[in-house]
C-alpha atoms as a PDB file:
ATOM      1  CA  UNK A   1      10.466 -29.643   4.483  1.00  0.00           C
ATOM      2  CA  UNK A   2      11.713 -32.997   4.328  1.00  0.00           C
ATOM      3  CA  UNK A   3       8.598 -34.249   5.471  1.00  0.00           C
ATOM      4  CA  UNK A   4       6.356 -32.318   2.566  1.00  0.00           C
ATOM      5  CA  UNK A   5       8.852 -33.979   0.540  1.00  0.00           C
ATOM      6  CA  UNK A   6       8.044 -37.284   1.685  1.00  0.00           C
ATOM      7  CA  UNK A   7       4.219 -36.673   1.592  1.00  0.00           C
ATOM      8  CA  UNK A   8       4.233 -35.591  -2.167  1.00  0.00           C
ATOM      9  CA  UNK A   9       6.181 -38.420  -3.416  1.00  0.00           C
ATOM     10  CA  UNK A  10       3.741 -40.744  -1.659  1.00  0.00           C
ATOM     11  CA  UNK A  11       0.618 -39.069  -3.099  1.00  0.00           C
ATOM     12  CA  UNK A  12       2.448 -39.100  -6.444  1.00  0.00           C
ATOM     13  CA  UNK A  13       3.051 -42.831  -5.906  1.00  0.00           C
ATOM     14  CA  UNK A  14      -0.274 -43.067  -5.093  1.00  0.00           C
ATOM     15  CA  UNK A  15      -1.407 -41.531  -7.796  1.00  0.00           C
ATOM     16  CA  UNK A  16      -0.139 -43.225 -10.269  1.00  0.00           C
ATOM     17  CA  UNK A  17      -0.768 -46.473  -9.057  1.00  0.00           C
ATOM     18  CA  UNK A  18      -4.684 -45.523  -9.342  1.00  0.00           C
ATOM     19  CA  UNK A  19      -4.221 -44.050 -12.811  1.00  0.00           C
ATOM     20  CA  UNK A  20      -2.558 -47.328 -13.404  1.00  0.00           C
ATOM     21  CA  UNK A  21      -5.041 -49.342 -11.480  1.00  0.00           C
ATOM     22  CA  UNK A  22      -7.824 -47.776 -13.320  1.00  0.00           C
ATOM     23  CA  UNK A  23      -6.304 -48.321 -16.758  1.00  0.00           C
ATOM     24  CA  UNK A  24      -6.015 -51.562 -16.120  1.00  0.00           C
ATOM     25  CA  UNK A  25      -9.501 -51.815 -15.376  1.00  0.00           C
ATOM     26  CA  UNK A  26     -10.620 -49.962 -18.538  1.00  0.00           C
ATOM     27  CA  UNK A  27      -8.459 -52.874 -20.384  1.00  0.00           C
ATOM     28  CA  UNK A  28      -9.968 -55.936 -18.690  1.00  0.00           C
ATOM     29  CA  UNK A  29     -13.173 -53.909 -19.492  1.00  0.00           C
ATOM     30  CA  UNK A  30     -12.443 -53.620 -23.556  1.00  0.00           C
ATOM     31  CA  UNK A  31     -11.934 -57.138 -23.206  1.00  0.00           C
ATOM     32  CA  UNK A  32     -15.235 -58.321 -21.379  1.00  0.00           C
ATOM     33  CA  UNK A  33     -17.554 -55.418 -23.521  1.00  0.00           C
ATOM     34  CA  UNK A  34     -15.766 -57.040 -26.909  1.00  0.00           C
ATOM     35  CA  UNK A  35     -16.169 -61.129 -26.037  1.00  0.00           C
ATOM     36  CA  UNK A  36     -19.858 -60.004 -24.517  1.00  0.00           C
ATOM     37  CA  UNK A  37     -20.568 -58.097 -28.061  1.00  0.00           C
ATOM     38  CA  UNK A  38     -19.807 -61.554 -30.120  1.00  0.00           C
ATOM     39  CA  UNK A  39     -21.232 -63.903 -28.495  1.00  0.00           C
ATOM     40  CA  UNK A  40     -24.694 -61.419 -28.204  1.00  0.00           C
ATOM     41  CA  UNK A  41     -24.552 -60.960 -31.598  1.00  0.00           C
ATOM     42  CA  UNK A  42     -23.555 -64.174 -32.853  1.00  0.00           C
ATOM     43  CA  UNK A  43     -26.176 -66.212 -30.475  1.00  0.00           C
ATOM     44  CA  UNK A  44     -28.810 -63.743 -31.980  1.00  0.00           C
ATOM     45  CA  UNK A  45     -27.994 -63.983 -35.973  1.00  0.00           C
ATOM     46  CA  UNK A  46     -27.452 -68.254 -36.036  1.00  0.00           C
ATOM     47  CA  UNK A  47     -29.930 -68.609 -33.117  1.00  0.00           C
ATOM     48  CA  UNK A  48     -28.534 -71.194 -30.879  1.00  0.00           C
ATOM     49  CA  UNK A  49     -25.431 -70.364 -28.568  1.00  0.00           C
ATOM     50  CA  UNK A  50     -22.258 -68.948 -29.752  1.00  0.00           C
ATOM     51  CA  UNK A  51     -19.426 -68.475 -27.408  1.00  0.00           C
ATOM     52  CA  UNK A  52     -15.701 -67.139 -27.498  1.00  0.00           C
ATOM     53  CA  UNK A  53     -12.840 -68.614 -25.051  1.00  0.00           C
ATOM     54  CA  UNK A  54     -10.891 -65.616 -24.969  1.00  0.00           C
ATOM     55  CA  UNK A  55     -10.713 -61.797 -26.732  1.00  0.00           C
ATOM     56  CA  UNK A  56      -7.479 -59.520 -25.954  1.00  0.00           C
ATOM     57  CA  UNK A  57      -7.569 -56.297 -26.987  1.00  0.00           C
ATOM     58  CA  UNK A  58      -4.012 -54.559 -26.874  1.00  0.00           C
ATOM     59  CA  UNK A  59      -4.442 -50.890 -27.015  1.00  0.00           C
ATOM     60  CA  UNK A  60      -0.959 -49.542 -27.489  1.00  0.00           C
ATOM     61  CA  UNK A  61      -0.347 -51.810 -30.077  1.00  0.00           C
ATOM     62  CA  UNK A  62      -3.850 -51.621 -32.003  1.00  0.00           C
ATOM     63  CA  UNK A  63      -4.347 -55.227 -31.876  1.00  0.00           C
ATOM     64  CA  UNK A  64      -6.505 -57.705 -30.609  1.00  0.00           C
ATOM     65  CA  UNK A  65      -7.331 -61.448 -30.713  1.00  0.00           C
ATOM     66  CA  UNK A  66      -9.858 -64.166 -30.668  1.00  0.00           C
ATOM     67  CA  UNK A  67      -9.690 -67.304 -29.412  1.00  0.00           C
ATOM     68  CA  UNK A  68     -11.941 -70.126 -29.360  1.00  0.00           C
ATOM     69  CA  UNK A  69     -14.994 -68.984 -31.603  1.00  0.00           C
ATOM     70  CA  UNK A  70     -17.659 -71.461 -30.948  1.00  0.00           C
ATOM     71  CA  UNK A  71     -21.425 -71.811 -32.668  1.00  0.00           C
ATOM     72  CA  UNK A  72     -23.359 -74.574 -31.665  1.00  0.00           C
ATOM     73  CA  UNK A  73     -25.656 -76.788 -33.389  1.00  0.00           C
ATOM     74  CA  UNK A  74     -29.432 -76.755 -32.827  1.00  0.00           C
ATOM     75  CA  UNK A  75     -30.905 -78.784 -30.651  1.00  0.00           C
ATOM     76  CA  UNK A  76     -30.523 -82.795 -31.226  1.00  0.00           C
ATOM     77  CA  UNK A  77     -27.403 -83.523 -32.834  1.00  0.00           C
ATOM     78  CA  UNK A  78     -24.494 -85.714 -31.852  1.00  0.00           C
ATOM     79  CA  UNK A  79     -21.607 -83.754 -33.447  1.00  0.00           C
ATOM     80  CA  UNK A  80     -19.744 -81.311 -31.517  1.00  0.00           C
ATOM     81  CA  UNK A  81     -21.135 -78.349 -32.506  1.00  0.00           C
ATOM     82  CA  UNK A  82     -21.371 -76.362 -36.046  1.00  0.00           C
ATOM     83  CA  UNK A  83     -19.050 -73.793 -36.403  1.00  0.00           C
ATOM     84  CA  UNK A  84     -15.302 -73.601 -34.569  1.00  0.00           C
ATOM     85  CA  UNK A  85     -12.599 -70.983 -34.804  1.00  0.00           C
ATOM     86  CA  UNK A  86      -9.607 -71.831 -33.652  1.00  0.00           C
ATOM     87  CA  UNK A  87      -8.043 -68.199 -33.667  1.00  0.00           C
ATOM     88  CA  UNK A  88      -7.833 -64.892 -35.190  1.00  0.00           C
ATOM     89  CA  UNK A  89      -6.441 -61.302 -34.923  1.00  0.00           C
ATOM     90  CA  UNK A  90      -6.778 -57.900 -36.320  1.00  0.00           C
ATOM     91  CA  UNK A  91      -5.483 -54.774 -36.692  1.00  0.00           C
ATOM     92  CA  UNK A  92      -7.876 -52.064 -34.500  1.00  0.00           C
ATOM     93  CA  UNK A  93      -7.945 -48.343 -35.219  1.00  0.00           C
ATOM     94  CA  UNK A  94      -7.849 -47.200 -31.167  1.00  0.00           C
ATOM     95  CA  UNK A  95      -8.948 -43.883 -31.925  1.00  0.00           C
ATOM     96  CA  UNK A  96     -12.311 -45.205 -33.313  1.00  0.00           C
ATOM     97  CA  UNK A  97     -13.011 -46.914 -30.092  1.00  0.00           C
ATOM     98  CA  UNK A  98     -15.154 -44.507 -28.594  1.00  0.00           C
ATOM     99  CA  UNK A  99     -16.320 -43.454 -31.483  1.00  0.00           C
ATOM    100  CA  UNK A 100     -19.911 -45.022 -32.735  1.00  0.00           C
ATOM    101  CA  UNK A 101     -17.799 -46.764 -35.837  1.00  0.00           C
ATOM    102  CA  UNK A 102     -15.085 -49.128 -34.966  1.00  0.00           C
ATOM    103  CA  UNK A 103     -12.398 -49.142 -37.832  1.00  0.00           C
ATOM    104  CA  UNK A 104     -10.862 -52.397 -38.427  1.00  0.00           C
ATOM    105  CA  UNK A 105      -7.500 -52.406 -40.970  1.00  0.00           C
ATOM    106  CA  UNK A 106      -7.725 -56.211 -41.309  1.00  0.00           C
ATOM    107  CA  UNK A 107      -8.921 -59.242 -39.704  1.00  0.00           C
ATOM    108  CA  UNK A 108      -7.377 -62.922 -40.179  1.00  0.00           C
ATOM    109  CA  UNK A 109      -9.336 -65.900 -39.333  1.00  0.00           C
ATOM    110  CA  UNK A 110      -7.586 -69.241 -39.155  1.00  0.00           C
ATOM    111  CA  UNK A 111      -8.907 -72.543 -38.838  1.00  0.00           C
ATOM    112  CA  UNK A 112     -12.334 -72.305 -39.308  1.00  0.00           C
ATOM    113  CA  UNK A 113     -14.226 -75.950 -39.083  1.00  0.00           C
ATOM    114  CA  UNK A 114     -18.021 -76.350 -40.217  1.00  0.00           C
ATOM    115  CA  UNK A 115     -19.819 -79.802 -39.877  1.00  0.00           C
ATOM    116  CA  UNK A 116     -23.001 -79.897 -42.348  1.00  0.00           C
ATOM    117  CA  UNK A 117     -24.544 -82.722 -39.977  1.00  0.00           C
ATOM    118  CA  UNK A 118     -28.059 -84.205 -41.303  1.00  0.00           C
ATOM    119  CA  UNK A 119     -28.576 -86.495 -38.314  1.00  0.00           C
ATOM    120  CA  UNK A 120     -32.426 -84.765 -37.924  1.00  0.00           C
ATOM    121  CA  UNK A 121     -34.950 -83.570 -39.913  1.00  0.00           C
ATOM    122  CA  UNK A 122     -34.448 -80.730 -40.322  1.00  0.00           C
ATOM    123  CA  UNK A 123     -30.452 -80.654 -40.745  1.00  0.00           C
ATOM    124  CA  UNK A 124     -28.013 -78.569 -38.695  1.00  0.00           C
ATOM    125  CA  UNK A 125     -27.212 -76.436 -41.582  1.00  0.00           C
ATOM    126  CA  UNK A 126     -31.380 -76.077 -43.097  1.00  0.00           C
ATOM    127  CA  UNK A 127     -31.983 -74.873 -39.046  1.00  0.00           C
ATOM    128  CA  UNK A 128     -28.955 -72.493 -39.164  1.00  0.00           C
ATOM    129  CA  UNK A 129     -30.037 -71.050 -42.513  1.00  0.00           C
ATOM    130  CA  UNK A 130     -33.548 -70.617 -41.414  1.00  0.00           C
ATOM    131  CA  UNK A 131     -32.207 -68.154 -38.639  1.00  0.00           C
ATOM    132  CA  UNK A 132     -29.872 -66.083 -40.608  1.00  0.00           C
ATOM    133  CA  UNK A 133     -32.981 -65.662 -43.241  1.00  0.00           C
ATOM    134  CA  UNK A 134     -34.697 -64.576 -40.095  1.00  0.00           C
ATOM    135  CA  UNK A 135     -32.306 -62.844 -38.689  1.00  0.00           C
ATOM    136  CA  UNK A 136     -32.063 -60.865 -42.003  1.00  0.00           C
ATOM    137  CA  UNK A 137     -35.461 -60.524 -42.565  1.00  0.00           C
ATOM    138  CA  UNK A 138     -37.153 -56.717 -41.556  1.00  0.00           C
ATOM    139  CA  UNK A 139     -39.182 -57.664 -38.554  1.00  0.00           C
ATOM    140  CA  UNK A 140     -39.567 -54.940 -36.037  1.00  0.00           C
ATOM    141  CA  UNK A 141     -38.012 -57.413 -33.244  1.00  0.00           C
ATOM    142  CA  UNK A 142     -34.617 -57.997 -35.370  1.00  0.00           C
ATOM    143  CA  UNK A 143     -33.999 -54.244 -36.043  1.00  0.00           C
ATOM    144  CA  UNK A 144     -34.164 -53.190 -32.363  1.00  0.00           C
ATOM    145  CA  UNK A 145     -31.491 -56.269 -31.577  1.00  0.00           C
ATOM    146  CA  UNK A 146     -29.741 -55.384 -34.236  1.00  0.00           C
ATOM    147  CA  UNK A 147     -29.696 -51.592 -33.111  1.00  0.00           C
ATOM    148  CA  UNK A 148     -27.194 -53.229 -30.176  1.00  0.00           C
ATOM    149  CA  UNK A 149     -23.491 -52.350 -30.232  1.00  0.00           C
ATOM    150  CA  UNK A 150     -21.215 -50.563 -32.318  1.00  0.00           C
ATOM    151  CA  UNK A 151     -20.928 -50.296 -35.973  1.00  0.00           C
ATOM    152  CA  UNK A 152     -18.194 -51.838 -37.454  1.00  0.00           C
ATOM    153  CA  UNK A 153     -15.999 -51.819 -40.540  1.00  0.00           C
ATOM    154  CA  UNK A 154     -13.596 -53.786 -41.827  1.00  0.00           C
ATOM    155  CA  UNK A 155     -11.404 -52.663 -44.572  1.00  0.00           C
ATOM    156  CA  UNK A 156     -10.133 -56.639 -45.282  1.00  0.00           C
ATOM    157  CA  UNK A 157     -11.306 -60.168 -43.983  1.00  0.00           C
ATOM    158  CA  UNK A 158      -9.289 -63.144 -44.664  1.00  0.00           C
ATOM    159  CA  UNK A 159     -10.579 -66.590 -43.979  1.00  0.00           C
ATOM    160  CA  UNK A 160      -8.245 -68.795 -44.233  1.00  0.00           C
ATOM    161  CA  UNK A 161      -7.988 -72.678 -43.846  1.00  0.00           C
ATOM    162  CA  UNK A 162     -11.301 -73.484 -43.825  1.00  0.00           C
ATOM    163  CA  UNK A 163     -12.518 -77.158 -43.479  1.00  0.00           C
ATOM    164  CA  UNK A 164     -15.827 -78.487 -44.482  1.00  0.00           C
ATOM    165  CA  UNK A 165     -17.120 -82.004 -42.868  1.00  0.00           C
ATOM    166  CA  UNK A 166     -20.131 -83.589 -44.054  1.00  0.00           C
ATOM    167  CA  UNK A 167     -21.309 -86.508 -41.469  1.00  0.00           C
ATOM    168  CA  UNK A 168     -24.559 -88.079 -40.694  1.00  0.00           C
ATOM    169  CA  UNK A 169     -25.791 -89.009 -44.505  1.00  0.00           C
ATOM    170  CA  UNK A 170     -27.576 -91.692 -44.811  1.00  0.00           C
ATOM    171  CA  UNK A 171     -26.026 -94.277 -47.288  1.00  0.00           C
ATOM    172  CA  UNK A 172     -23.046 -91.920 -47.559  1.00  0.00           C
ATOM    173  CA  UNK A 173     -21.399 -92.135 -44.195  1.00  0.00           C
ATOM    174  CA  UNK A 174     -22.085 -95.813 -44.314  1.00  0.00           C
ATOM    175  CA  UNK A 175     -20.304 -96.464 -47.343  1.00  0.00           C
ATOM    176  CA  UNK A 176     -17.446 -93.783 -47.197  1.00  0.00           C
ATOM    177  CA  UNK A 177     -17.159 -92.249 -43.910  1.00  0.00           C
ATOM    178  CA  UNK A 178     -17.536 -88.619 -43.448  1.00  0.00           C
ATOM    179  CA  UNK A 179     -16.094 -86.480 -46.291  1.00  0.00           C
ATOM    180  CA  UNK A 180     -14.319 -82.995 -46.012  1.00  0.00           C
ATOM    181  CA  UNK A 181     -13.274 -80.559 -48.346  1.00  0.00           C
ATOM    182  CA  UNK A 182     -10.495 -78.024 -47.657  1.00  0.00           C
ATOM    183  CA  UNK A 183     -11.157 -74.229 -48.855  1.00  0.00           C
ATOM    184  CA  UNK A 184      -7.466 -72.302 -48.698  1.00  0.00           C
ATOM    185  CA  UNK A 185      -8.608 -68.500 -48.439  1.00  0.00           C
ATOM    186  CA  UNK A 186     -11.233 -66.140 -48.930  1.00  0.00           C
ATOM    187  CA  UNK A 187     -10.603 -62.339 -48.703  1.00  0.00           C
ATOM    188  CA  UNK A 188     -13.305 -60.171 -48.038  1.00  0.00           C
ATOM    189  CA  UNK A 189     -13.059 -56.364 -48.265  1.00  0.00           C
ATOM    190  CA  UNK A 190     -14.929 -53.571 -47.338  1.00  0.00           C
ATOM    191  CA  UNK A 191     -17.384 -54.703 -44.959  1.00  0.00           C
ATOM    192  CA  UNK A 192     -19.650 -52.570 -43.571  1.00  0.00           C
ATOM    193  CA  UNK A 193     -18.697 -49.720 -45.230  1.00  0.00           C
ATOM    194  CA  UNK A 194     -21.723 -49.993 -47.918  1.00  0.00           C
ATOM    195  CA  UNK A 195     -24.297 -51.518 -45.420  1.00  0.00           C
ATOM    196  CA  UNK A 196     -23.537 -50.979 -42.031  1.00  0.00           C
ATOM    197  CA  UNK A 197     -22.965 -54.062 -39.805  1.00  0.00           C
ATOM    198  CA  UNK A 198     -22.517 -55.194 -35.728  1.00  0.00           C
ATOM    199  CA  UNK A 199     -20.735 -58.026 -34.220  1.00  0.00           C
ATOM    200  CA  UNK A 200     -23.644 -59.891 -35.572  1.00  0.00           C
ATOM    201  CA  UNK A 201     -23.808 -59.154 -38.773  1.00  0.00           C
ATOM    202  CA  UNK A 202     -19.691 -60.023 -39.108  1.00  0.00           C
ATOM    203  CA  UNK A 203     -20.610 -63.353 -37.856  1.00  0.00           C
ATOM    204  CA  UNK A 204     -23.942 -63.825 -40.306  1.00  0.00           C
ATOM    205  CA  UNK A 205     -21.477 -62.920 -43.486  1.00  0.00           C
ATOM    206  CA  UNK A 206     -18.483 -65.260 -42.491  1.00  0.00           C
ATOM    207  CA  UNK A 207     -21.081 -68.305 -41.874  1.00  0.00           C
ATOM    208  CA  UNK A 208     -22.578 -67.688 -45.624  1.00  0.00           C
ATOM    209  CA  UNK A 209     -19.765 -66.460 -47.233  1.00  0.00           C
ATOM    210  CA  UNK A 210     -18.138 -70.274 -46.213  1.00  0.00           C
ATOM    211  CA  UNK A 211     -21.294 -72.030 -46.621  1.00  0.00           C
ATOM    212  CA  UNK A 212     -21.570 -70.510 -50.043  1.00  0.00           C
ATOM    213  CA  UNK A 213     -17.767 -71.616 -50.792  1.00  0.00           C
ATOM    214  CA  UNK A 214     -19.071 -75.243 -49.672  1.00  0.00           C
ATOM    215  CA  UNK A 215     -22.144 -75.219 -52.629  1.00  0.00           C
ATOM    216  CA  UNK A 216     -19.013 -73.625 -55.226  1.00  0.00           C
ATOM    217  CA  UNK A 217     -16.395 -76.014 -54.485  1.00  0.00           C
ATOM    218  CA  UNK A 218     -18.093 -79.483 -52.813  1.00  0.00           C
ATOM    219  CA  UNK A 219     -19.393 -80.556 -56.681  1.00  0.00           C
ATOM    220  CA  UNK A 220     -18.342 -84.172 -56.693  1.00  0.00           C
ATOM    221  CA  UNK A 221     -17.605 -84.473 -53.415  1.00  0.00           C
ATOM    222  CA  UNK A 222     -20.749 -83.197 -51.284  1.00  0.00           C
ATOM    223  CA  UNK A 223     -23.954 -84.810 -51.458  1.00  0.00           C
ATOM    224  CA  UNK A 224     -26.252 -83.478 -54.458  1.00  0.00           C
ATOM    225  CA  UNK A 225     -29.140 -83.021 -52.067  1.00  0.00           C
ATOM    226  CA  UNK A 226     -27.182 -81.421 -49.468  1.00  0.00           C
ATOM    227  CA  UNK A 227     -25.467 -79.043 -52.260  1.00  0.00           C
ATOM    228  CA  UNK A 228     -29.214 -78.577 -53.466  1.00  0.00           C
ATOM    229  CA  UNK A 229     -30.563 -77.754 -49.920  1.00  0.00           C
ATOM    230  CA  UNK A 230     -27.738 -75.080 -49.353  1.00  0.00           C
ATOM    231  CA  UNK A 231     -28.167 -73.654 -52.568  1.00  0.00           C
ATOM    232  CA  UNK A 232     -31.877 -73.255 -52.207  1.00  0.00           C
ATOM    233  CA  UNK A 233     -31.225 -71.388 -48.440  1.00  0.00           C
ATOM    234  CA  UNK A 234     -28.225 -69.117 -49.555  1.00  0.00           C
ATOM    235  CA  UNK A 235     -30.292 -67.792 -52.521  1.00  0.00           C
ATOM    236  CA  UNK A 236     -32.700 -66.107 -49.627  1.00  0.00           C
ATOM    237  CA  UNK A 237     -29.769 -64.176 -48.037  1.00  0.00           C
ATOM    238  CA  UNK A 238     -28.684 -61.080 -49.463  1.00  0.00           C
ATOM    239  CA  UNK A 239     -25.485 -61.093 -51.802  1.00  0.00           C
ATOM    240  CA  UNK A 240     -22.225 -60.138 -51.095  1.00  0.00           C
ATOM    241  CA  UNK A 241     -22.524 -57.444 -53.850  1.00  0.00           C
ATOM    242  CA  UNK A 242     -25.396 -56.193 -52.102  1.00  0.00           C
ATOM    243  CA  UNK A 243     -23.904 -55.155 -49.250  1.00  0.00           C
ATOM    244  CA  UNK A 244     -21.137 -53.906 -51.350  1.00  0.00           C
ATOM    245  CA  UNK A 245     -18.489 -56.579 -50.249  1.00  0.00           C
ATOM    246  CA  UNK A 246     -15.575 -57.461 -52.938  1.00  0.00           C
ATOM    247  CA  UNK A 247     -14.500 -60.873 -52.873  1.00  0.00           C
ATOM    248  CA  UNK A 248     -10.916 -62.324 -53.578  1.00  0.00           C
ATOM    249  CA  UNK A 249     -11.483 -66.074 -54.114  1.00  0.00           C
ATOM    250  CA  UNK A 250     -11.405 -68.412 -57.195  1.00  0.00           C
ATOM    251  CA  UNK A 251     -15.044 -69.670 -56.322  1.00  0.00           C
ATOM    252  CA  UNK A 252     -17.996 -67.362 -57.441  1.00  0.00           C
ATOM    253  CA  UNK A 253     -19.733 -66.857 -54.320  1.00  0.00           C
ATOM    254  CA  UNK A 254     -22.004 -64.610 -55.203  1.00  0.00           C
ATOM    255  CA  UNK A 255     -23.852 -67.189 -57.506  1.00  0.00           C
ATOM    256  CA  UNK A 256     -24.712 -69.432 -54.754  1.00  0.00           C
ATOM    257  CA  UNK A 257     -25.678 -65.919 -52.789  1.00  0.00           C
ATOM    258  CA  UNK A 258     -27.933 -65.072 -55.818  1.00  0.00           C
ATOM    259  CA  UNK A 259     -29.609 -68.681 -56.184  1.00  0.00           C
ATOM    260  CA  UNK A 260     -27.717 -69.323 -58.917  1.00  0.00           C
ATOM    261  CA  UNK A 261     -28.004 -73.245 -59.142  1.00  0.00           C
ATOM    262  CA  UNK A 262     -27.549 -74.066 -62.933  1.00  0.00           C
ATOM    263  CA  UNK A 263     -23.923 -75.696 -62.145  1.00  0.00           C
ATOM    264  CA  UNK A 264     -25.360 -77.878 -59.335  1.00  0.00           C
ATOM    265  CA  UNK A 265     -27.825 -79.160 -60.969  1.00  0.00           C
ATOM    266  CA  UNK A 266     -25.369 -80.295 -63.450  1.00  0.00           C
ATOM    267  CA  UNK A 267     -23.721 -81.952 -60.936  1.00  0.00           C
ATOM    268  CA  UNK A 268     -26.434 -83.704 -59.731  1.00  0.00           C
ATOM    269  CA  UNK A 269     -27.208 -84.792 -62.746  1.00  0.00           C
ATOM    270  CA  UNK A 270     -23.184 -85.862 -63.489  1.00  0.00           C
ATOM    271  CA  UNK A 271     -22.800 -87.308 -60.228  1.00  0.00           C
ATOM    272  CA  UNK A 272     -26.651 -89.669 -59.878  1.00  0.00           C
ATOM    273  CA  UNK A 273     -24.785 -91.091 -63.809  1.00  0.00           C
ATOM    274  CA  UNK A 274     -21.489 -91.756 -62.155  1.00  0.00           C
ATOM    275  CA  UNK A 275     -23.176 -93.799 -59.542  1.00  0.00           C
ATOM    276  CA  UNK A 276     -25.468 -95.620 -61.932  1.00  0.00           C
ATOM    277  CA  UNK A 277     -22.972 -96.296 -63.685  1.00  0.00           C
ATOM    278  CA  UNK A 278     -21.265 -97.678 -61.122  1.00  0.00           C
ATOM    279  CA  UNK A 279     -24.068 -99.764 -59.650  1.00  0.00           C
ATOM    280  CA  UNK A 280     -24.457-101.030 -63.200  1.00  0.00           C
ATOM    281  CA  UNK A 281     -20.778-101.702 -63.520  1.00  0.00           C
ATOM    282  CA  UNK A 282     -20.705-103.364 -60.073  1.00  0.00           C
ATOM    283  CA  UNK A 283     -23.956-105.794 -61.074  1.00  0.00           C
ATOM    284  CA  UNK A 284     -22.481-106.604 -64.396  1.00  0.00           C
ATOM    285  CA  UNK A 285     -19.478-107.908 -62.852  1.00  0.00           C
ATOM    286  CA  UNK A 286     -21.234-109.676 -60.216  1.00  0.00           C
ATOM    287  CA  UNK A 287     -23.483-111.337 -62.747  1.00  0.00           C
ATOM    288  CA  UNK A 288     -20.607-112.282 -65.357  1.00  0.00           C
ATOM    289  CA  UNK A 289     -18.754-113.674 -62.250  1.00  0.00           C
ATOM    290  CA  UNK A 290     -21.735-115.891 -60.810  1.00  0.00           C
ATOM    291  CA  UNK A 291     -21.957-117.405 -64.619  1.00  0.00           C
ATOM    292  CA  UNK A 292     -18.464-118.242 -65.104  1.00  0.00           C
ATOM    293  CA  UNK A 293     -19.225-120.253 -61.219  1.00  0.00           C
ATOM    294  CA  UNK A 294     -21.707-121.746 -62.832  1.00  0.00           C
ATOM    295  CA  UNK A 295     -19.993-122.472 -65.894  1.00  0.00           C
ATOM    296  CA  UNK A 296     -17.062-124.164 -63.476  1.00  0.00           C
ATOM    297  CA  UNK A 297     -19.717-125.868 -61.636  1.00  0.00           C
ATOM    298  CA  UNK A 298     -21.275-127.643 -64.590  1.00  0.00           C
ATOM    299  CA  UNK A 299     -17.828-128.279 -66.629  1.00  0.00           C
ATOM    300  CA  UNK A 300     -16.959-130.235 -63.058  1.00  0.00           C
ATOM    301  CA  UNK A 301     -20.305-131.905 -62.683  1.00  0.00           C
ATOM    302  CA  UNK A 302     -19.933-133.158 -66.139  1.00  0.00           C
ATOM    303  CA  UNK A 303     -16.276-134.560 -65.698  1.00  0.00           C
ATOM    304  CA  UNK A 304     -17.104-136.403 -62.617  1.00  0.00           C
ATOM    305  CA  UNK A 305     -20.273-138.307 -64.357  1.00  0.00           C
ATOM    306  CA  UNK A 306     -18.538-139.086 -67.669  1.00  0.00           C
ATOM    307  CA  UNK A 307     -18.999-136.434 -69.880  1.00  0.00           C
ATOM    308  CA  UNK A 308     -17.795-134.086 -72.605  1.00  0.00           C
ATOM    309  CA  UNK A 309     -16.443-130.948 -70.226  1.00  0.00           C
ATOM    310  CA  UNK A 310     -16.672-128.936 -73.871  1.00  0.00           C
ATOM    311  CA  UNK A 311     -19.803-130.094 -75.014  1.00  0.00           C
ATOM    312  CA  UNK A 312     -22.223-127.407 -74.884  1.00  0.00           C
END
């Protein structure tokens, strides 16, 4: 007896360890299916590589994080790449797992650093909009990649601290270094439940939701042309209203979305008369300075051979 004791607590022992065993496995698994799903979907929509250091998924507690979201820039440039994360995590309904709709509560993004870089022809950001057009677009090729994975929704998005570095422009960056603007918070809500959207599509929205921010906020502080050329490649994506996506934000996003381009141009126009004005200030000073020289030169000229200093 004592021995079929024995025997049952080892194959109970057993047992367990392989359920455990196993669910470990599954877990390691959520983790590896989830990183592999980003940076599929994100390499496809911007076109050039996107990776992700780390994702954790924590089933009992409905949570999981991202670490380490990387985009890189097309091929050619010196900066470090385009787009960094530097964390995130979100709330995860578990019971939609295995379902063919993943329900996300909310999502937090934090520290998210873009570099509009125009060190080729084209830039890093004209390249990068040219694949999310295409990657938009209806060709037969994009809808069967974008068939890949599981839906997803996510009920709210928040973006928060989000940096915007403009380097590489010519006469700019020689003059005044590279500029950056800071963008506190964005919320998105209801993604995906209008339009339905993949790991891919998430990553296509956040990149054009905070290059849009960029056109709505940089006035005065980004380059008109560069303002100009992301105004003219947002207005080919679709809007955030179109896919049924409410914004929380004090910038209008969905006018650079819609090509709406009426207040750039007017800051073009206010910022190429601030630096007239400024080159016509700076030449104006430069000229009344060299004539007062001059003035000196002569009043000294005239004192050393003998004559009137005040005479005209």
């Amino acid at each position: 007896m004592k021995k079929i004791l024995i025997i049952i607590a080892v194959l109970i022992i057993l047992l367990v360890g392989a359920v455990v065993g196993l669910f470990a496995f599954g877990m390691s698994q959520f983790d590896k299916i989830a990183k592999g799903a980003i940076e599929y979907g994100g390499t496809y929509a911007m076109g050039v590589e996107t990776t992700v250091d780390t994702v954790e998924v924590a089933v009992f507690k409905g949570t999981a994080n991202i670490n380490g979201l990387n985009i890189a820039n097309p091929d050619g440039f010196e900066t470090a790449g385009f787009f960094k994360l530097n964390s995130s995590d979100a709330v995860v309904a578990m019971d939609s797992i295995s379902s063919d709709t993943i329900i996300i509560p909310s999502v937090n993004l934090r520290g998210i650093d873009v570099t509009l870089d125009k060190g080729q022809d084209p830039s890093n950001y004209n390249q990068i909009l040219e694949n999310l057009s295409r990657f938009e677009s209806d060709e037969p090729t994009s809808d069967a990649a974008k068939k890949e994975g599981k839906n997803i929704v996510i009920k709210s998005l928040v973006l928060e601290d989000i940096n915007i570095h403009v380097a590489n422009m010519p006469g700019v960056s020689l003059l005044a270094g590279d500029v950056a603007i800071n963008i506190p918070e964005i919320t998105l809500q209801n993604v995906g439940e209008k339009e339905s959207m993949k790991a891919g599509d998430v990553i296509n929205l956040i990149v054009k939701t905070v290059l849009a921010a960029a056109v709505e906020s940089g006035g005065g502080i980004i380059p008109s042309d560069v303002l100009g050329e992301l105004g003219n490649g947002l207005a080919g994506l679709s809007s955030l209203s179109d896919l049924g996506i409410d914004a929380i934000s004090d910038l209008n996003l969905d006018d650079a979305l819609n090509g709406v381009l009426e207040d750039v141009g007017g800051q073009v126009e206010d910022i190429t008369k601030d630096i007239q004005d400024d080159i016509q200030s700076t030449v104006d000073d430069a000229a009344k300075d060299i004539e007062d020289k001059l003035d000196d030169a002569t009043d000294g000229l005239k004192g050393i051979f003998g004559g009137k200093k005040d005479k005209p």
